[in-house]
N, C-alpha and C. Protein backbone atom coordinates (compact mmCIF):
# COMPACT_ATOMS: atom_id res chain seq x y z
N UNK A 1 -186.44 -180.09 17.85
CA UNK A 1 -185.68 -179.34 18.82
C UNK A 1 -186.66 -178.59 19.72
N UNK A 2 -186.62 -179.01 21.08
CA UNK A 2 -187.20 -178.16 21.90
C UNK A 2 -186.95 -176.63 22.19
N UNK A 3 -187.54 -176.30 23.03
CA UNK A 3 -187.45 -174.97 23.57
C UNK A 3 -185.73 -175.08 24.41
N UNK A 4 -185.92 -175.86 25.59
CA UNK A 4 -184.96 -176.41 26.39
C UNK A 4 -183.84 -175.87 25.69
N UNK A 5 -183.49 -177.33 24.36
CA UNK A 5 -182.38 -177.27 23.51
C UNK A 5 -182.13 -175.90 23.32
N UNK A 6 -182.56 -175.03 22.76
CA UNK A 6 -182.37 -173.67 22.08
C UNK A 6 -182.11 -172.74 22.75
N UNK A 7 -182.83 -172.48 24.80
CA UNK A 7 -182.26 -171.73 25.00
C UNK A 7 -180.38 -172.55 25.94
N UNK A 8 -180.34 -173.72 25.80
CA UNK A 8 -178.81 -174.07 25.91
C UNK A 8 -178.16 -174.04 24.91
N UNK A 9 -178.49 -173.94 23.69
CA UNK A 9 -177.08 -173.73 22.65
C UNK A 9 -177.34 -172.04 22.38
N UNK A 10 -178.22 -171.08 22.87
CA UNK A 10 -178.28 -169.58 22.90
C UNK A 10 -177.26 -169.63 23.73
N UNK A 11 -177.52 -170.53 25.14
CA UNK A 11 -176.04 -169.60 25.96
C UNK A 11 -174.76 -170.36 25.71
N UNK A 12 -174.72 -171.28 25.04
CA UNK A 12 -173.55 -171.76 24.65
C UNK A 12 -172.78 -170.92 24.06
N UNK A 13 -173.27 -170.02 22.97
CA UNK A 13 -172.99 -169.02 21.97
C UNK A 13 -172.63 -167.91 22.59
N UNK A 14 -173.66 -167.37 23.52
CA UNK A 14 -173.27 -166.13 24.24
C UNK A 14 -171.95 -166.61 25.25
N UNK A 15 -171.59 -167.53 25.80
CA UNK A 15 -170.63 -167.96 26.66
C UNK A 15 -169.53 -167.60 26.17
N UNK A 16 -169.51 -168.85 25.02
CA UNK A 16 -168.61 -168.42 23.81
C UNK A 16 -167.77 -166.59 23.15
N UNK A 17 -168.96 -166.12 23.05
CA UNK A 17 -168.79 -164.87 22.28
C UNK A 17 -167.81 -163.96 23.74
N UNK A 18 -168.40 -164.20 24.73
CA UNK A 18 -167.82 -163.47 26.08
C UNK A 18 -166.48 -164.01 26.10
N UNK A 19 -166.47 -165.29 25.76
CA UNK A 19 -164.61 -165.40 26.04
C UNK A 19 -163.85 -165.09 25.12
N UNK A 20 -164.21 -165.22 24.00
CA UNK A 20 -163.71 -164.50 22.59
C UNK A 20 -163.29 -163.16 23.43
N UNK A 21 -164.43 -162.46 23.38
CA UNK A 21 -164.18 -160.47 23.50
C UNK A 21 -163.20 -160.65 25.14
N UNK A 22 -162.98 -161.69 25.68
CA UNK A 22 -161.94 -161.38 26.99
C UNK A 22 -160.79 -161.66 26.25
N UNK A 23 -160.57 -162.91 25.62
CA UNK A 23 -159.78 -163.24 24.90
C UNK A 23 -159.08 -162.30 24.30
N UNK A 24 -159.61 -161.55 23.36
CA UNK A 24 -159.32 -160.22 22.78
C UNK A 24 -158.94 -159.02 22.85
N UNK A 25 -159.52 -158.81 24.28
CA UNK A 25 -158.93 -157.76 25.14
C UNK A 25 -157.89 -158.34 26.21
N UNK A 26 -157.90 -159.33 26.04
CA UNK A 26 -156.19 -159.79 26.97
C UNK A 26 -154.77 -159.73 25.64
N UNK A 27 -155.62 -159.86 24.46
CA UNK A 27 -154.57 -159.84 23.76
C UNK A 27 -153.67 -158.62 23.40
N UNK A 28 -155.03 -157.60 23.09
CA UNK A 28 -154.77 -156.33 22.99
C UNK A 28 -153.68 -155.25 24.08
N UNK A 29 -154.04 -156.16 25.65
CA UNK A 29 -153.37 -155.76 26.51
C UNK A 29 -151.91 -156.22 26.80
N UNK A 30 -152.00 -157.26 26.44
CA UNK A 30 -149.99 -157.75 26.02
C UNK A 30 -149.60 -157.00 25.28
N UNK A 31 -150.10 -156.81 24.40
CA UNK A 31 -149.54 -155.87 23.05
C UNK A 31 -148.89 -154.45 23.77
N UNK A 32 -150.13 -153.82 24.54
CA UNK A 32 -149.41 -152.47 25.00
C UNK A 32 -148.36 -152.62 25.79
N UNK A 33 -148.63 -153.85 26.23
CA UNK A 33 -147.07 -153.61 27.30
C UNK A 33 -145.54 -153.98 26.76
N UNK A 34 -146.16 -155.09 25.66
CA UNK A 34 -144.76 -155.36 24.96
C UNK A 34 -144.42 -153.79 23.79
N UNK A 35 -145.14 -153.17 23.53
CA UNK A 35 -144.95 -152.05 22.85
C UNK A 35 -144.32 -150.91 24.14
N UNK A 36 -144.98 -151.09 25.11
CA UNK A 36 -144.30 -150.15 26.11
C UNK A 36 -142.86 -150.60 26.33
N UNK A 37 -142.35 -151.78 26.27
CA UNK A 37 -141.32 -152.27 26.53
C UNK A 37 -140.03 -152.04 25.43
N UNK A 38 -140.76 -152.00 24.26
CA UNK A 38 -139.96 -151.71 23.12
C UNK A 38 -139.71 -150.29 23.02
N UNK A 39 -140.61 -149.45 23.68
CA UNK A 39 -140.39 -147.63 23.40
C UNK A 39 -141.33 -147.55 22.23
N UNK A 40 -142.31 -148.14 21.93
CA UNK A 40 -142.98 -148.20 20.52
C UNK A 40 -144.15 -147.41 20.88
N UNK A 41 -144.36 -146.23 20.30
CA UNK A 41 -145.49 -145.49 20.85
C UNK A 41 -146.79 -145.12 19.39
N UNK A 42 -147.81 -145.22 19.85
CA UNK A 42 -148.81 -144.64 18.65
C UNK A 42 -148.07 -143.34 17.52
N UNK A 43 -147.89 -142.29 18.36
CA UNK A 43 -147.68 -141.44 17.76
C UNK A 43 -145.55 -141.65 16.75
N UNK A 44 -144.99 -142.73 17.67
CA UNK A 44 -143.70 -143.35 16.45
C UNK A 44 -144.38 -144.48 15.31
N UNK A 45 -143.54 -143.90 14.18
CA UNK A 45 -143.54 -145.23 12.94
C UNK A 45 -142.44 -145.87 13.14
N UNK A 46 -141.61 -145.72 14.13
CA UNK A 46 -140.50 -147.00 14.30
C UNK A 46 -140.45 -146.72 16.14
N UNK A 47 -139.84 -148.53 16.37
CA UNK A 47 -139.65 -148.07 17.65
C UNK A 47 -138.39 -147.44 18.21
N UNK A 48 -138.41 -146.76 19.12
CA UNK A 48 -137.70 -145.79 19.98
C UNK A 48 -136.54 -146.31 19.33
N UNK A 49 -135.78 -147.20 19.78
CA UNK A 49 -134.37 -147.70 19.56
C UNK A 49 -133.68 -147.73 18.47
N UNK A 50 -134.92 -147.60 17.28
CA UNK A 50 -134.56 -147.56 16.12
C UNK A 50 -134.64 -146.07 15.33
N UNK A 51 -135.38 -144.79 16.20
CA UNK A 51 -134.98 -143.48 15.70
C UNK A 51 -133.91 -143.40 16.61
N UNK A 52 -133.18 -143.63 17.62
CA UNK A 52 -132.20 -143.26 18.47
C UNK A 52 -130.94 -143.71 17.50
N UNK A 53 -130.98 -144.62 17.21
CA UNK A 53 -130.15 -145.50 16.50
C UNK A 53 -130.14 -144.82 14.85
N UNK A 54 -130.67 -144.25 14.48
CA UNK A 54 -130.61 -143.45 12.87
C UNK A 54 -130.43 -142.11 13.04
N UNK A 55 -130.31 -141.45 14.56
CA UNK A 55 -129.99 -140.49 14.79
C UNK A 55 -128.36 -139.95 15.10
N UNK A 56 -127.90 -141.48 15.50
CA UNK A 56 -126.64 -141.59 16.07
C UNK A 56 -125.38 -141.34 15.27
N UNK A 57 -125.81 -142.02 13.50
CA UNK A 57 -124.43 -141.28 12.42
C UNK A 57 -124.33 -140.13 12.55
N UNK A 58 -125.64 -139.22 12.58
CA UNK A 58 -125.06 -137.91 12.65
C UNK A 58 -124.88 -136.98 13.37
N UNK A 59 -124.70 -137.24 14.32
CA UNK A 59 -124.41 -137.10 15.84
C UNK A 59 -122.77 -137.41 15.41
N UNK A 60 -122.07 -138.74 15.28
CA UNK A 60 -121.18 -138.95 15.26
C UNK A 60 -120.17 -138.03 14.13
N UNK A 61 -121.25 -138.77 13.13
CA UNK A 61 -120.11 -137.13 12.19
C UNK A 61 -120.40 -135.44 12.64
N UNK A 62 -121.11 -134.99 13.24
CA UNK A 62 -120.61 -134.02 13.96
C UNK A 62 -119.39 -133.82 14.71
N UNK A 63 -119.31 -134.85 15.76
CA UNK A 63 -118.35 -135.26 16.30
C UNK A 63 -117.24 -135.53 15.88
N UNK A 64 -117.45 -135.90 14.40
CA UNK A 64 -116.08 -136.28 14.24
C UNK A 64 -115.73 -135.02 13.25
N UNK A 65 -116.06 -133.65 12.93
CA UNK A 65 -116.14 -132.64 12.26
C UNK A 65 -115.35 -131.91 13.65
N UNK A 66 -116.14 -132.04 14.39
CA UNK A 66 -115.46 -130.83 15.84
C UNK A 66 -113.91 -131.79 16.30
N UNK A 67 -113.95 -132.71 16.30
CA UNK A 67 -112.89 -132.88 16.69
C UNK A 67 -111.50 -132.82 15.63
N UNK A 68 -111.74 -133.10 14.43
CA UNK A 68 -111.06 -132.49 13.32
C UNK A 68 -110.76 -131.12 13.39
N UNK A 69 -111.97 -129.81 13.83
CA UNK A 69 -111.65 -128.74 13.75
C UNK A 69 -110.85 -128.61 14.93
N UNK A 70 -110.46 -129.29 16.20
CA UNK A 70 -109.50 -129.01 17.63
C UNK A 70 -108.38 -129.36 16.84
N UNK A 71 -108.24 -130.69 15.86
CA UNK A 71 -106.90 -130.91 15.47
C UNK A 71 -106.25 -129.84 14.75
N UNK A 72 -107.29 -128.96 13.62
CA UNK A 72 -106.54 -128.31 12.90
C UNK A 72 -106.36 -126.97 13.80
């Protein structure tokens, strides 16, 4: 193996490794937006729709407590 050879499969590798790490950071960047899209934030362990949505029974039985107390 020459010199030649070695420094073309060096940049083969480095070529390589550069589209990987773009690769990687394009992936990373879908992610935030489909997480932005969901309401899914770092600082939630569920997304948005789903504390809104576990918040909503009791909300409702409130609701349905006050409106019991207008009936009586």
């Amino acid at each position: 193996m020459n010199l030649d050879e070695f420094y073309k499969l060096l940049g083969y590798g480095l070529v390589s490794l550069f589209l990987l790490y773009i690769v990687a950071k394009s992936v990373r960047f879908q992610l935030g937006v489909v997480e932005g899209l969901v309401g899914y934030t770092k600082k939630d362990k569920a997304p948005a729709g789903q504390a809104q949505a576990e918040q909503a029974p009791a909300e409702q039985a409130a609701a349905e407590q006050a409106e019991q107390a207008v009936e009586n």
